[in-house]
Structure formats: C-alpha cells, structure tokens
N, C-alpha and C. Protein backbone atom coordinates (compact mmCIF):
# COMPACT_ATOMS: atom_id res chain seq x y z
N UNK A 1 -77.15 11.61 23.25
CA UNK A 1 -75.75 11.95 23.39
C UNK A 1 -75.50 13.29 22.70
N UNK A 2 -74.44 14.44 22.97
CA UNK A 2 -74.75 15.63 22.88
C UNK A 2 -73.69 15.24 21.56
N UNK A 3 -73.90 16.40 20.53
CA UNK A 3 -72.52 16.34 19.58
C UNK A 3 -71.61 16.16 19.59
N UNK A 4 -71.25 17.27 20.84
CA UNK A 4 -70.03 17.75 21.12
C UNK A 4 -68.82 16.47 21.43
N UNK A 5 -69.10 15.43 22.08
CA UNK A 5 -68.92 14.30 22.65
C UNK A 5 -68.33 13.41 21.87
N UNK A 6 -67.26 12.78 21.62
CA UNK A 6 -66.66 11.92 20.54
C UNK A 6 -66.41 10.84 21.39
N UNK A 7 -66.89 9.76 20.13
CA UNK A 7 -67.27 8.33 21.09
C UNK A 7 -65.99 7.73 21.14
N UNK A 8 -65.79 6.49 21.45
CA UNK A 8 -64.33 5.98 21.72
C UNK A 8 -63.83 5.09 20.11
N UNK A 9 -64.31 5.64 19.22
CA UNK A 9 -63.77 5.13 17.60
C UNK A 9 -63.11 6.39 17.56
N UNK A 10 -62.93 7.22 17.55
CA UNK A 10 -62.42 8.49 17.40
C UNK A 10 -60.96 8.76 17.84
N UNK A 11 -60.66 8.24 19.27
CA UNK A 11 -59.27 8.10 19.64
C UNK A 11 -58.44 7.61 18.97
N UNK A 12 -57.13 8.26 18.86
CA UNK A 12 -56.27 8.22 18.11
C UNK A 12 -55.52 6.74 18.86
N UNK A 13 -54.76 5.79 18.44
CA UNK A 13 -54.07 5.02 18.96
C UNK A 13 -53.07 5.21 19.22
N UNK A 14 -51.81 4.90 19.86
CA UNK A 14 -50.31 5.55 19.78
C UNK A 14 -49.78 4.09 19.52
N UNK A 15 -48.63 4.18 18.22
CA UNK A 15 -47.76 3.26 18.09
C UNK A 15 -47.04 2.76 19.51
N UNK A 16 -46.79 1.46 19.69
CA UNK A 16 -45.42 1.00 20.53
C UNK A 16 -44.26 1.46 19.81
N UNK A 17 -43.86 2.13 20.74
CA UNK A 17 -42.28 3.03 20.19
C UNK A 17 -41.40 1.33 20.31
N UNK A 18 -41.61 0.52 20.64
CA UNK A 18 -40.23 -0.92 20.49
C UNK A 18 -40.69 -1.14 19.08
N UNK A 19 -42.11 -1.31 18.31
CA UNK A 19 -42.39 -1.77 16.85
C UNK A 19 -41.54 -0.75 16.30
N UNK A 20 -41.49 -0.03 16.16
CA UNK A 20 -40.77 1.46 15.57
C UNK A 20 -39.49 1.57 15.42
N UNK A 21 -38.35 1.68 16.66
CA UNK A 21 -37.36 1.62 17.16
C UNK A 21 -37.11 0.31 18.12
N UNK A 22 -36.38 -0.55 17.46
CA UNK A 22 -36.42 -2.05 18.22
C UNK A 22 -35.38 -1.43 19.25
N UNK A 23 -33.92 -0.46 19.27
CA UNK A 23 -33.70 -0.55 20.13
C UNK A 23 -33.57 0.19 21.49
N UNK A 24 -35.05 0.53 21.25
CA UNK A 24 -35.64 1.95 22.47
C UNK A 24 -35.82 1.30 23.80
N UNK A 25 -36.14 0.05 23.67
CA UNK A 25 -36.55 -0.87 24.88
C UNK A 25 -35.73 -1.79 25.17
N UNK A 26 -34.73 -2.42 24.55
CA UNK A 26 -33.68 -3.32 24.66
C UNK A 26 -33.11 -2.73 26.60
N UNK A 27 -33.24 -4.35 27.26
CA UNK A 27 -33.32 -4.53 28.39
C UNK A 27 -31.87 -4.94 28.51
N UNK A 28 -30.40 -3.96 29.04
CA UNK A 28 -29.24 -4.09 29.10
C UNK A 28 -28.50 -4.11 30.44
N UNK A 29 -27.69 -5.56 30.59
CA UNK A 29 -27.35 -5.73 32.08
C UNK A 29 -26.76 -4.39 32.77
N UNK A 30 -27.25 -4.00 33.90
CA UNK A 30 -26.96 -3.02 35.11
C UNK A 30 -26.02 -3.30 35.80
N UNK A 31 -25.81 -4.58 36.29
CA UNK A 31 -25.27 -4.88 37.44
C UNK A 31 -24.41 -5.91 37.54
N UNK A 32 -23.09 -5.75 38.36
CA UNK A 32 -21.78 -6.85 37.73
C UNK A 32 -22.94 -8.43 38.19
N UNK A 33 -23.33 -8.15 38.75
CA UNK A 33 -23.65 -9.77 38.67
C UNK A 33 -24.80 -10.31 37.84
N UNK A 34 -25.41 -9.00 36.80
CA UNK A 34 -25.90 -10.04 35.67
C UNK A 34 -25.02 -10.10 34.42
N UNK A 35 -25.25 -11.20 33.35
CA UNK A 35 -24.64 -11.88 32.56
C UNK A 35 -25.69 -12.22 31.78
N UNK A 36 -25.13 -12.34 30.52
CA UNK A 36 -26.01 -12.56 28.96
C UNK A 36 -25.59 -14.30 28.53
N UNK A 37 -26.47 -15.40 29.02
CA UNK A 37 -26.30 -16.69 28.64
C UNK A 37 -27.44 -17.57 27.29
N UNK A 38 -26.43 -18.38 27.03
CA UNK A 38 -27.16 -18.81 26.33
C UNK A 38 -27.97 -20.45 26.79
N UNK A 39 -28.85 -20.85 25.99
CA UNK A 39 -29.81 -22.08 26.57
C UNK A 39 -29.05 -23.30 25.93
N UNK A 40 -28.68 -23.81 26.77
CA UNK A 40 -27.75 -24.95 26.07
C UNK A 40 -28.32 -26.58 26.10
N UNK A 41 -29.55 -26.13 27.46
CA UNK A 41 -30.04 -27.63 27.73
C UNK A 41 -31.41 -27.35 28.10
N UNK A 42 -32.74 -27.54 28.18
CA UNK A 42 -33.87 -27.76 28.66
C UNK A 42 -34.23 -28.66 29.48
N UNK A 43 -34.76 -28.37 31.03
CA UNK A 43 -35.07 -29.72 31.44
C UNK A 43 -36.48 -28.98 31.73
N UNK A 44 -36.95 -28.40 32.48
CA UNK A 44 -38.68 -28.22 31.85
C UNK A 44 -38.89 -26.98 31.54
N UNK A 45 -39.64 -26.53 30.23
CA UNK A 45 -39.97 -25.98 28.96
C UNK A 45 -40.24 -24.62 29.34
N UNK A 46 -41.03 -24.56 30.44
CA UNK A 46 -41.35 -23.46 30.88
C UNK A 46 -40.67 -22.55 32.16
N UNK A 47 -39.56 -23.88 32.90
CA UNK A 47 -38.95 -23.10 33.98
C UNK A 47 -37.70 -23.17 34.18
N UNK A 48 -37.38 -24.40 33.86
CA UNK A 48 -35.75 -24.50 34.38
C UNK A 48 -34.74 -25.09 32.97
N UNK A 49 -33.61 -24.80 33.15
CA UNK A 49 -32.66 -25.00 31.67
C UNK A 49 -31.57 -25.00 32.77
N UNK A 50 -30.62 -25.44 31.41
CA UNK A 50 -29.35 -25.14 30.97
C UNK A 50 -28.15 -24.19 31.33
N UNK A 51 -27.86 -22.71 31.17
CA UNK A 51 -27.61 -22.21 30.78
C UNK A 51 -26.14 -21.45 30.29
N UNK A 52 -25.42 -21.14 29.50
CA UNK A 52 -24.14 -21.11 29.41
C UNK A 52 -23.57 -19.56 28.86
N UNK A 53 -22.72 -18.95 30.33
CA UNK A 53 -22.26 -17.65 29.67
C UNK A 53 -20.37 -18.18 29.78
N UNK A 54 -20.34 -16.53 29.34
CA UNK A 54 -18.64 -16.20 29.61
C UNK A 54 -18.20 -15.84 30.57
N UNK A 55 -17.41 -16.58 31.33
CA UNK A 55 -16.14 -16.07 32.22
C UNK A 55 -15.38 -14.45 32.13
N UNK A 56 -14.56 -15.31 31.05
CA UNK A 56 -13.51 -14.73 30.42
C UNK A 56 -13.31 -14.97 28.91
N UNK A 57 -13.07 -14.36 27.98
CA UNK A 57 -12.76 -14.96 26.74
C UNK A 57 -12.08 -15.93 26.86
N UNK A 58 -13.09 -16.59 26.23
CA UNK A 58 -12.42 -18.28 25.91
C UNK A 58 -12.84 -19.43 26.51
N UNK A 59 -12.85 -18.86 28.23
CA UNK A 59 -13.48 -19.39 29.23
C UNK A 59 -15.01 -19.60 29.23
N UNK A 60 -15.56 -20.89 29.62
CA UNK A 60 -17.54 -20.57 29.68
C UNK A 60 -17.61 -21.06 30.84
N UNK A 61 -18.90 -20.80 31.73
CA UNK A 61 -19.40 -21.93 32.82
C UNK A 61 -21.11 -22.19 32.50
N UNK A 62 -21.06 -23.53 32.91
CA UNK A 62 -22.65 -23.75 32.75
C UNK A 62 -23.38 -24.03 34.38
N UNK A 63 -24.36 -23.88 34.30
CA UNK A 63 -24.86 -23.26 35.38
C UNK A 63 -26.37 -23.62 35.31
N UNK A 64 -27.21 -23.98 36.25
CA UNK A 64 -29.02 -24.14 36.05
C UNK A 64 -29.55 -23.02 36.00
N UNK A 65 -30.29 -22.90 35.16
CA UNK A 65 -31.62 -21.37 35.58
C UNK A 65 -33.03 -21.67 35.49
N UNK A 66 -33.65 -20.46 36.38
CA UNK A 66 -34.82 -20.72 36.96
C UNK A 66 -35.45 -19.43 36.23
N UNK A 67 -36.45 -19.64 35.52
CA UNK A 67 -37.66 -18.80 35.41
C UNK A 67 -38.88 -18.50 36.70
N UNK A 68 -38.22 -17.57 37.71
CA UNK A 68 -39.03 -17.53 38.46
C UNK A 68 -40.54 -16.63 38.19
N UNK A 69 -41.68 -16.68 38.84
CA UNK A 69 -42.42 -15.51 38.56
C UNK A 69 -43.89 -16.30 37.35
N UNK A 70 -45.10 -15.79 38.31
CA UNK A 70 -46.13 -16.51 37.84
C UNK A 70 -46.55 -15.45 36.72
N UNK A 71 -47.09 -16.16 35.34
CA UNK A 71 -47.30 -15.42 34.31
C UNK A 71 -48.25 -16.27 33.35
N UNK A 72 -48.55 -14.96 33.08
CA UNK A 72 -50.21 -15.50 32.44
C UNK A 72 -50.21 -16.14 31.37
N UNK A 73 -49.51 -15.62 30.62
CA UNK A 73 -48.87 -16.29 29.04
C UNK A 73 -47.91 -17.06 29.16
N UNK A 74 -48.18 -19.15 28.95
CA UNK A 74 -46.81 -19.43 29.08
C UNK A 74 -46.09 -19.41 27.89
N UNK A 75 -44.40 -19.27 28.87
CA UNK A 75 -43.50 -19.48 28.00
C UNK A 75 -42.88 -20.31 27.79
N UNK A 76 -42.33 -21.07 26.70
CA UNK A 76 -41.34 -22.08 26.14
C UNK A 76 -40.17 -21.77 25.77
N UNK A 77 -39.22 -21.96 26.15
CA UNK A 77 -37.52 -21.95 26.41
C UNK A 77 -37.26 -22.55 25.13
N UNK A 78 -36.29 -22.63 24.47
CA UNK A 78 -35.92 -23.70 23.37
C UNK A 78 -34.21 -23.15 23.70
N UNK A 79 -33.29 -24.57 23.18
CA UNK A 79 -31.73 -24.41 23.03
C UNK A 79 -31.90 -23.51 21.67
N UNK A 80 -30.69 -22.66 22.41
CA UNK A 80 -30.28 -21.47 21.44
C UNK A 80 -30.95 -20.26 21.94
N UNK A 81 -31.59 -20.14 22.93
CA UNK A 81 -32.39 -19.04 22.78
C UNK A 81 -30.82 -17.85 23.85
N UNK A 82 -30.67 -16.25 23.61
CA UNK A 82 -30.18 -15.62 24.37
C UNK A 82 -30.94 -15.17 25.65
N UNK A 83 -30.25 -14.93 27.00
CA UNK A 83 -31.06 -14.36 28.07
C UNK A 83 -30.31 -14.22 28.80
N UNK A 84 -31.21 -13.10 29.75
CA UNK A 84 -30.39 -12.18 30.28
C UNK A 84 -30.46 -12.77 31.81
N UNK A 85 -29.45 -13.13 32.69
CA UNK A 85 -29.43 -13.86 33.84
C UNK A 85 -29.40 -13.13 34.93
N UNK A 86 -29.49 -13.20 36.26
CA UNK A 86 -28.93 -12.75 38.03
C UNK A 86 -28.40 -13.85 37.91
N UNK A 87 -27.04 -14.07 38.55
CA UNK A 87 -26.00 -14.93 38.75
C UNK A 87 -26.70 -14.94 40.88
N UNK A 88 -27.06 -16.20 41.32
CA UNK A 88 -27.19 -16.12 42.72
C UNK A 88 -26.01 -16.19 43.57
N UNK A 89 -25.63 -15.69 44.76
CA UNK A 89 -24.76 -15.51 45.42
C UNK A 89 -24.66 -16.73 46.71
N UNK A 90 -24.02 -16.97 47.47
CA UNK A 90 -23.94 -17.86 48.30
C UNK A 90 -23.77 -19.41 48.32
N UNK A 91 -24.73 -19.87 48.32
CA UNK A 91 -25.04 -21.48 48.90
C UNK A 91 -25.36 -21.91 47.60
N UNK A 92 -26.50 -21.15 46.54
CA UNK A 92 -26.47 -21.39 45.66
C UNK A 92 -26.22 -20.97 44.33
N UNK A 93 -24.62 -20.68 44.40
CA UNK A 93 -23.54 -20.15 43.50
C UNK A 93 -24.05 -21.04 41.64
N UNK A 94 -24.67 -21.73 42.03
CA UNK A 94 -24.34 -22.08 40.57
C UNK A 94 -25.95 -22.44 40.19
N UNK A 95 -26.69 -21.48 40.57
CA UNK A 95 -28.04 -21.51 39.96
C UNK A 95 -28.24 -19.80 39.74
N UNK A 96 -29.13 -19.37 38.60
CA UNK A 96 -29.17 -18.26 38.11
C UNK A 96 -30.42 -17.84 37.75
N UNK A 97 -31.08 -16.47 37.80
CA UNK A 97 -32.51 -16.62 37.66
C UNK A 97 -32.19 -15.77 36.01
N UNK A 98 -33.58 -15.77 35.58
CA UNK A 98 -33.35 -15.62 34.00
C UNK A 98 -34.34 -13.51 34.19
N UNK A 99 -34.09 -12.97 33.86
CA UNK A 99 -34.93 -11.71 33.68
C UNK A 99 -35.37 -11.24 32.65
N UNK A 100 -34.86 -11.69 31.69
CA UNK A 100 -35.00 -11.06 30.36
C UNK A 100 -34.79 -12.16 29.55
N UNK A 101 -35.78 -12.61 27.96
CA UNK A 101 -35.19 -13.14 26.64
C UNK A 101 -35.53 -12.48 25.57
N UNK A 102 -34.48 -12.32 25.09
CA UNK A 102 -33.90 -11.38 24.23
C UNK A 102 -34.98 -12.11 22.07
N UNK A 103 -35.32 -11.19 21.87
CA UNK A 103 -36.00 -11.87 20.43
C UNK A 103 -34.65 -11.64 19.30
N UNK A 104 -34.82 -12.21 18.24
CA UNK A 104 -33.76 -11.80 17.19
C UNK A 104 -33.39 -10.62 16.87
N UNK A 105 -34.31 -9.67 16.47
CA UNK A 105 -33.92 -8.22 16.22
C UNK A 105 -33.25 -7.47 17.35
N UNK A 106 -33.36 -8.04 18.83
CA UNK A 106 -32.73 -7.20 19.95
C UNK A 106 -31.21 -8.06 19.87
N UNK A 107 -31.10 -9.17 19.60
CA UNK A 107 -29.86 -9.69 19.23
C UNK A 107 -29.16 -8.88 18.53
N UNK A 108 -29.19 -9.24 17.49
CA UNK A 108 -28.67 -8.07 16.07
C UNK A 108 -28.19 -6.64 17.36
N UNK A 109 -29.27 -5.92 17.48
CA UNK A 109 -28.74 -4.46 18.35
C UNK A 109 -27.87 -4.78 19.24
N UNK A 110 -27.81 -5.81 19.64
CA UNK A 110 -26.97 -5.79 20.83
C UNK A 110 -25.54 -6.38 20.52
N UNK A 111 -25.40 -7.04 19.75
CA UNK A 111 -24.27 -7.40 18.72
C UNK A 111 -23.80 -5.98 18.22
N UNK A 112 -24.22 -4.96 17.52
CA UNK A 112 -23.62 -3.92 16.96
C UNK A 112 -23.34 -3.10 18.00
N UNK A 113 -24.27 -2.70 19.18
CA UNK A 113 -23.43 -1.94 20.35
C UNK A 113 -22.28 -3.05 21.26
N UNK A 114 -22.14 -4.21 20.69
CA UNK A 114 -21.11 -4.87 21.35
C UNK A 114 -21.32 -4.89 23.04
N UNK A 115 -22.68 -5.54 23.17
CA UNK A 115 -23.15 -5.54 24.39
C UNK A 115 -22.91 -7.40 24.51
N UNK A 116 -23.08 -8.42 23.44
CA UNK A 116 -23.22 -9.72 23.43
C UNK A 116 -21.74 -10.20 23.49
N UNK A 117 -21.21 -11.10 23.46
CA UNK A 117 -19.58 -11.57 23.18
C UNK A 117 -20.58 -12.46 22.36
N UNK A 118 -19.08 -12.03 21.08
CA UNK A 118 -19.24 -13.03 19.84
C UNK A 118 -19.87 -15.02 20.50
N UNK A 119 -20.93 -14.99 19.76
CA UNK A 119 -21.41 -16.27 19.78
C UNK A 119 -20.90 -17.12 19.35
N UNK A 120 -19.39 -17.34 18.65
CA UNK A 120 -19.12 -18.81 17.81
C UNK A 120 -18.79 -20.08 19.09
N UNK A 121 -18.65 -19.52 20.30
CA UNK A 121 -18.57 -21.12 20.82
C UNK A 121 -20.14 -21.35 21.23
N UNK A 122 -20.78 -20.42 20.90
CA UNK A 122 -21.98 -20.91 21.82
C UNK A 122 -22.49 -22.51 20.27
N UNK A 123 -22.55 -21.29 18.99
CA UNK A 123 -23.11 -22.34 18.08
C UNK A 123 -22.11 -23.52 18.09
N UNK A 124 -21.12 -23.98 18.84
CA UNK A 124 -20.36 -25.27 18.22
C UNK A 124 -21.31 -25.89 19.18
N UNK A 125 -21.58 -25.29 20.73
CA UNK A 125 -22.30 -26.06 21.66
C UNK A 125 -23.87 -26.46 21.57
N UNK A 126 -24.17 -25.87 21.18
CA UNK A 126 -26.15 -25.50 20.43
C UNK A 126 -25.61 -26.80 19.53
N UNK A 127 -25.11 -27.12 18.59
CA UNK A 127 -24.90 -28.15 17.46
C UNK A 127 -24.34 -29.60 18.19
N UNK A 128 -23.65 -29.08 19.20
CA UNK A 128 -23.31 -30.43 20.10
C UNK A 128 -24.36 -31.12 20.60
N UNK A 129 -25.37 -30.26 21.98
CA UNK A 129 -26.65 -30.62 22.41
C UNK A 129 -27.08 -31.12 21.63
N UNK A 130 -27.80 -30.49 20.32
CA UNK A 130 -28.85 -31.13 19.34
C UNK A 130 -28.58 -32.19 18.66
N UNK A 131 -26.81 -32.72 18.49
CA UNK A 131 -26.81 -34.06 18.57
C UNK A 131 -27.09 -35.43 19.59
N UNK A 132 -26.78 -34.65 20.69
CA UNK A 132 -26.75 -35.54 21.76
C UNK A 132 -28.42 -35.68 21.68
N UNK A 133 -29.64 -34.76 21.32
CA UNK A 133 -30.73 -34.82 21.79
C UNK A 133 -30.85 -36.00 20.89
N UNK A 134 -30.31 -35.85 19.73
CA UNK A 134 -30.96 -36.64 18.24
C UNK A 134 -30.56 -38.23 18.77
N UNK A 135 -29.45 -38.32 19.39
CA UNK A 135 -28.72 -39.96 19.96
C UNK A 135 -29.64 -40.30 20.92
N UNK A 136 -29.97 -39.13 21.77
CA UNK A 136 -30.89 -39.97 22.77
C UNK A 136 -32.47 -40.27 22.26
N UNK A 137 -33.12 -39.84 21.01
CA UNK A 137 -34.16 -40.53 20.42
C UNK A 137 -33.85 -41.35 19.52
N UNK A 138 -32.62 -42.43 19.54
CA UNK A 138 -32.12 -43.62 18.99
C UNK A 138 -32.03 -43.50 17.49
N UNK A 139 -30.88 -42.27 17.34
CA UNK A 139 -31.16 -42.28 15.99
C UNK A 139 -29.62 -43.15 15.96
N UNK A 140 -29.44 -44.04 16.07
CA UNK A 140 -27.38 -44.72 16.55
C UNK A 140 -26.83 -44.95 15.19
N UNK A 141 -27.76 -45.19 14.23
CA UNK A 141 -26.94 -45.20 13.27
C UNK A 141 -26.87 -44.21 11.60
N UNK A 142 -26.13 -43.46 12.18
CA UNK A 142 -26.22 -42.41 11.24
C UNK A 142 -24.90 -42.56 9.87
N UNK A 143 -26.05 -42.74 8.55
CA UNK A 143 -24.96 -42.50 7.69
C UNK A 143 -24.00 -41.63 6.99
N UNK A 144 -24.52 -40.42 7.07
CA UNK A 144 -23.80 -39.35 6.69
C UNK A 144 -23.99 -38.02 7.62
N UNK A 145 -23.26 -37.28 7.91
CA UNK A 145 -22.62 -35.96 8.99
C UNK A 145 -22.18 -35.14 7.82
N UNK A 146 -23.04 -33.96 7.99
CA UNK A 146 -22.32 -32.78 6.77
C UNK A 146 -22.36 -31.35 7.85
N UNK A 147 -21.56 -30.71 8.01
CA UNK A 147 -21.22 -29.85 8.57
C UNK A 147 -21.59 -28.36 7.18
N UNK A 148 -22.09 -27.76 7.90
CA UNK A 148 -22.40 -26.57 6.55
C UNK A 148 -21.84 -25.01 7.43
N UNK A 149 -20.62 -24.61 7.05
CA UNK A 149 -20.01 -23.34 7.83
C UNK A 149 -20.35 -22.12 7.11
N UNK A 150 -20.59 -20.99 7.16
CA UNK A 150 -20.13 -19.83 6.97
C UNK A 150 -19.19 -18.97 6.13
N UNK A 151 -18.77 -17.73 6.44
CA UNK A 151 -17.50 -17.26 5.83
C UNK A 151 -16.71 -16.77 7.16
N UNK A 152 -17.32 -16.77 8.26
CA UNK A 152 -16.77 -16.82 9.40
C UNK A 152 -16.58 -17.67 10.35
N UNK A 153 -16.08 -19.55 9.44
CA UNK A 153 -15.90 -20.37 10.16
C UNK A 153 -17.03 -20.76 11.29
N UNK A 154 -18.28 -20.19 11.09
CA UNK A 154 -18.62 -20.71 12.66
C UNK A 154 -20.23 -22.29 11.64
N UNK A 155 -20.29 -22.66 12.15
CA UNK A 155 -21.29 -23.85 12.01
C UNK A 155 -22.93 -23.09 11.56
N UNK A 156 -23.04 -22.90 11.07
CA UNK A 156 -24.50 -22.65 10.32
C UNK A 156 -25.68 -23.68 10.15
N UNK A 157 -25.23 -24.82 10.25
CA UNK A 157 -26.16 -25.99 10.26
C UNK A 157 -25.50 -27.50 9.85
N UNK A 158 -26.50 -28.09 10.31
CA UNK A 158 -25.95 -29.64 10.06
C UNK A 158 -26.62 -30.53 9.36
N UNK A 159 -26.58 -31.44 8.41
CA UNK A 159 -27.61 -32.14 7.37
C UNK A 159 -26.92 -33.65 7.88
N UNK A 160 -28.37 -34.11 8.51
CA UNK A 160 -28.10 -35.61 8.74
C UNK A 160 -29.12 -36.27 8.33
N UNK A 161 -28.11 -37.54 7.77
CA UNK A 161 -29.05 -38.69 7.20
C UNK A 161 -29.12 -39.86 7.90
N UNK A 162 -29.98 -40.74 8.35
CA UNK A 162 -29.77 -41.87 9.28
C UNK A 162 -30.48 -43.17 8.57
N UNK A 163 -30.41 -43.92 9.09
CA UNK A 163 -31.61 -45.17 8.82
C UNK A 163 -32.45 -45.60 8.92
C-alpha cells in the first residue's frame, strides 16, 4: 500500500447535527389536515392505538391510528406518548395514520415555539386510562387514592395502595 493513501481509521466522523441542536430536525405539521395527538389507549403495541387531539380549545376528539409502513426496528407505542397524525378523509373520517413520534426533548422545543396546545387535559386523561388499565387487572379494591399536582394544577402522578 503506497503512503500516500490513508486507510479508513483516518476519516474524520461528522456529528448528527439533531445530537447537537435537538431542534434542527424537529418534524412540524405542514398541512391543515395534520394534527399533534396524544396516545390515550393501546390496542396493539406496535400498530394501532388510541389517539386524542384538539378540535378547538377545550374541545378533544378521539379517533383510531394506524402505524402504517414496514420497519426494521420494532416499535412500541405506550399511553402518553405525543405524535404527529394525517387525519383520513372520507369513509374513513375517524381513523388517522401516525408520521411522526415526537421524544421528550422535541416536546420541550415544541412547547416553547408554541407548536403543542398546552397538555393539561391530555394528563387528566393519561391518569384516567391508567386507572381504568389498573381496574381491568382486578385491582377492585383500592384503599387509598392520592392525587400529587403541581404548581400548575395539572396531575403529576398518582400513589395507589390496594390489597
């Protein structure tokens, strides 16, 4: 091999500009008919949910969504998670495909450019589900319910004790 020639240890790597600047890549709805929902219900893990946006202030609708699109790495959905929807048109008005999920740090950015609507009804509903999940694995008799809020009134967590 001649000198001159530099082997492939030598190449420089280039940072991902998203590790760097989280919000260089933040994926922001285009088009009136997408919408930023949240996961309110799971029915299988990897494709279909829940999902619940805004109307109107004040107003919500819930709606099914579909993770369409074969992918190599699977993914797992969990309640609470944000994502970015296509609202479908026609016949099937009330199913929605998912394009984007959003990680915590793109939350945060998107909260300060006031791209998200304030989340406090989503967490009363996220805290609703996860009771209903907890009743339907027979937890029926619960002795104590502690509600743990904030300084902005909204629900931060719940401490339950059962039998």
């Amino acid at each position: 091999m001649p000198f001159n020639k530099k082997s492939k240890k030598h190449v420089l790597r280039k940072t991902c500009v998203a590790s760097v600047h989280p919000e260089a890549n933040i994926r922001l709805k285009e088009e009136p008919d997408q919408v930023y929902g949240i996961v309110v219900n799971v029915i299988k893990p990897r494709s279909v949910m829940e999902c619940q946006y805004d109307i109107d202030y004040g107003t919500s609708k819930t709606l099914k969504c579909v993770f369409r699109g074969h992918v190599r790495k699977p993914i797992y959905f969990q309640v609470g998670e944000v994502l970015l929807l296509h609202l479908r048109d026609g016949v099937e008005s009330n199913t929605a495909d998912v394009l984007h999920r959003y990680k915590e740090e793109e939350i945060e950015v998107l909260k300060q450019m006031k791209q998200l609507p304030l989340l406090q009804g989503y967490a009363l509903n996220f805290h609703r589900t996860m009771l209903a999940q907890l009743e339907r694995q027979e937890f029926s008799k619960f002795i104590d319910l502690t509600f743990l809020f904030t300084s902005d009134d909204e629900i931060s967590g719940i401490i339950i004790t059962h039998i």
